[in-house]
C-alpha atoms as a PDB file:
ATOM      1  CA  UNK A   1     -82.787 197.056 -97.366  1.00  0.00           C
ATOM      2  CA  UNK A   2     -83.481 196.447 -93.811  1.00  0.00           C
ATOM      3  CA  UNK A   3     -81.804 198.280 -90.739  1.00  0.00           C
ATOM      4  CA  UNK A   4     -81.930 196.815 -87.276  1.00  0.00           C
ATOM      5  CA  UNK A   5     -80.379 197.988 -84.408  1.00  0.00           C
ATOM      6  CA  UNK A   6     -80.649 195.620 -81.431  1.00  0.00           C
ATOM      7  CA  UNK A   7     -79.578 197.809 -78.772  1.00  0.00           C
ATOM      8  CA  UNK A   8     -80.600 201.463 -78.649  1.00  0.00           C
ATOM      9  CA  UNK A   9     -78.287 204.137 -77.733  1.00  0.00           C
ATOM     10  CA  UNK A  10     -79.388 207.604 -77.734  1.00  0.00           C
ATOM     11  CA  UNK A  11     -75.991 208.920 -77.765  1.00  0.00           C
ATOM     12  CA  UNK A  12     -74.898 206.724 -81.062  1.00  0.00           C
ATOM     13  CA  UNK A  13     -78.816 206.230 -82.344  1.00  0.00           C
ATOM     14  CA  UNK A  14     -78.651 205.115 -85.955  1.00  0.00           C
ATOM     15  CA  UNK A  15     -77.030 207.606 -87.485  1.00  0.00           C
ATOM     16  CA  UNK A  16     -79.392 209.374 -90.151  1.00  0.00           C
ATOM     17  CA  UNK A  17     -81.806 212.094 -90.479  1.00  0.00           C
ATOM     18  CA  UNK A  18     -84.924 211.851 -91.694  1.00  0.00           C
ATOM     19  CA  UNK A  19     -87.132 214.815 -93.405  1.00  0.00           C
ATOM     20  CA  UNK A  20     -90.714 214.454 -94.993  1.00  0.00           C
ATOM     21  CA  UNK A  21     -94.247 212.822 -93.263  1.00  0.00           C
ATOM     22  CA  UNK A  22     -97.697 213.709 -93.390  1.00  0.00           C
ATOM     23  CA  UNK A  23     -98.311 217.288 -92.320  1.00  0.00           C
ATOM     24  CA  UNK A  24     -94.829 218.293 -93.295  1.00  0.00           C
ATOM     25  CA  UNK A  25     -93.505 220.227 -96.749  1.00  0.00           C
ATOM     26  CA  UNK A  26     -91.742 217.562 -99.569  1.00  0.00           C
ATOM     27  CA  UNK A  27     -88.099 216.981 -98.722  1.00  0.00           C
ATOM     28  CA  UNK A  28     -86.905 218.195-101.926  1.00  0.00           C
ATOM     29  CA  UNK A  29     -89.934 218.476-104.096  1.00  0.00           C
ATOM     30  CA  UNK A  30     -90.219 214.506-103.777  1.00  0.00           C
ATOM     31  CA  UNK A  31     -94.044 212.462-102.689  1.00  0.00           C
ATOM     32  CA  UNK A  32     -94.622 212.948 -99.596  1.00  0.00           C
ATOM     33  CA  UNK A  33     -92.918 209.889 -97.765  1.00  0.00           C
ATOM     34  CA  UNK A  34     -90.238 209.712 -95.008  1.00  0.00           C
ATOM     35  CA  UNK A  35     -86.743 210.651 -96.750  1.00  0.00           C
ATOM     36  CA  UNK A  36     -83.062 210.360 -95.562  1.00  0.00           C
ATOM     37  CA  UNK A  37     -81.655 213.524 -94.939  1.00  0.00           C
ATOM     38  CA  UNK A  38     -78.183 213.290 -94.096  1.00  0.00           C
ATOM     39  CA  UNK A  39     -76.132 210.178 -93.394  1.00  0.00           C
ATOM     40  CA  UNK A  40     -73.752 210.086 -89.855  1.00  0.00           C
ATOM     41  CA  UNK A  41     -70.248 208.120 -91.570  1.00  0.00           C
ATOM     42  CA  UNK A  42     -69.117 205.571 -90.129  1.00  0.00           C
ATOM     43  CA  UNK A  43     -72.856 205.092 -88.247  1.00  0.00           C
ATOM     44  CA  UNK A  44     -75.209 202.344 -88.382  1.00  0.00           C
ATOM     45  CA  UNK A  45     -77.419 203.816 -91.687  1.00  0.00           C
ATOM     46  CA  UNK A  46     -74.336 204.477 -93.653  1.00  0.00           C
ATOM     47  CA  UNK A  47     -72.708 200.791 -92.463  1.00  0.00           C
ATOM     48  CA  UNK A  48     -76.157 199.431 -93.408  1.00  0.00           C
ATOM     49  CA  UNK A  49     -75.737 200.775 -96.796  1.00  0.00           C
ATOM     50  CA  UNK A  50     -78.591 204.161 -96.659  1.00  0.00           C
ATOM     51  CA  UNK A  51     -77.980 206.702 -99.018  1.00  0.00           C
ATOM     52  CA  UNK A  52     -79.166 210.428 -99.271  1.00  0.00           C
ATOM     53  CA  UNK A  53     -82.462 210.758-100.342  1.00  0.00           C
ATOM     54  CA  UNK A  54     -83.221 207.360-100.311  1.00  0.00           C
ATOM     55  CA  UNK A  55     -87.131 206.690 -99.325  1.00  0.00           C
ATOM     56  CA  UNK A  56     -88.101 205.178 -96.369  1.00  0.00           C
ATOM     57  CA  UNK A  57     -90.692 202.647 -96.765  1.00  0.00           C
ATOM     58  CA  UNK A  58     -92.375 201.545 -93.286  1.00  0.00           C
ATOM     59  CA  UNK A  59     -90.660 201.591 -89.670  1.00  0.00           C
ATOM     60  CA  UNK A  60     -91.747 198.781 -87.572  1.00  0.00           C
ATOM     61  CA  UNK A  61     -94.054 197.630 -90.137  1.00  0.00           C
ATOM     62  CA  UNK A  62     -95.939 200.697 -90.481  1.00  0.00           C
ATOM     63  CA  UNK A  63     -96.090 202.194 -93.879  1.00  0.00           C
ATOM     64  CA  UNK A  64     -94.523 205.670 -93.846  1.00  0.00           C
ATOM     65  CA  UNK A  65     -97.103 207.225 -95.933  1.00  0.00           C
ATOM     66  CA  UNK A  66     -99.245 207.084 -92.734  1.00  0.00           C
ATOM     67  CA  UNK A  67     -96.588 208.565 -91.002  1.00  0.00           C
ATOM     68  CA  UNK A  68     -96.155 212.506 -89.361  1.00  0.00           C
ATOM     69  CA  UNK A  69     -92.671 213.990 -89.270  1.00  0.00           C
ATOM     70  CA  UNK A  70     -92.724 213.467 -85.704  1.00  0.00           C
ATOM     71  CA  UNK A  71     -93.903 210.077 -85.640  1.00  0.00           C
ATOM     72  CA  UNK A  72     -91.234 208.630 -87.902  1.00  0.00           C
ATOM     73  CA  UNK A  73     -88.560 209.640 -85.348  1.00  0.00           C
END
C-alpha cells in the first residue's frame, strides 16, 4: 500500500503515529522496523487504508530498517 500526500500540512499531516527505528526499543515486542502506532479517523493513513501495527516498509524509497525513530518522522 502506498500513501502520498501531495500537499503537506502540518496542521492536518497524515494522520498516524509511528513507533520503532534503529536506536529505539520494539514497538510491541515486534523486529525492529518503523510501526504504526495509532491511526487519526477520518485522516489521510486511515482513508489510505493503514492499520495499527501495520509495518512500514521504506519512506521515500529508503528502507526503514535503516531508519532512527527520529528520522522516520
Amino acid at each position: 500500500m502506498r500513501l502520498e500526500r501531495k500537499r503537506w500540512s502540518r496542521r492536518h499531516g497524515l494522520g498516524l503515529t509511528v513507533a520503532g527505528g534503529l536506536g529505539s526499543q520494539p514497538y510491541r515486542d515486534q523486529e525492529p522496523g518503523i510501526y504504526v502506532a495509532k491511526i487519526v479517523p477520518g485522516g489521510a493513513a486511515d482513508t489510505a487504508g493503514l492499520k495499527l501495527d501495520d509495518e512500514i516498509i521504506s519512506i521515500n524509497g529508503i528502507p526503514c530498517t535503516e531508519l532512527d525513530h527520529y528520522q522516520a518522522v
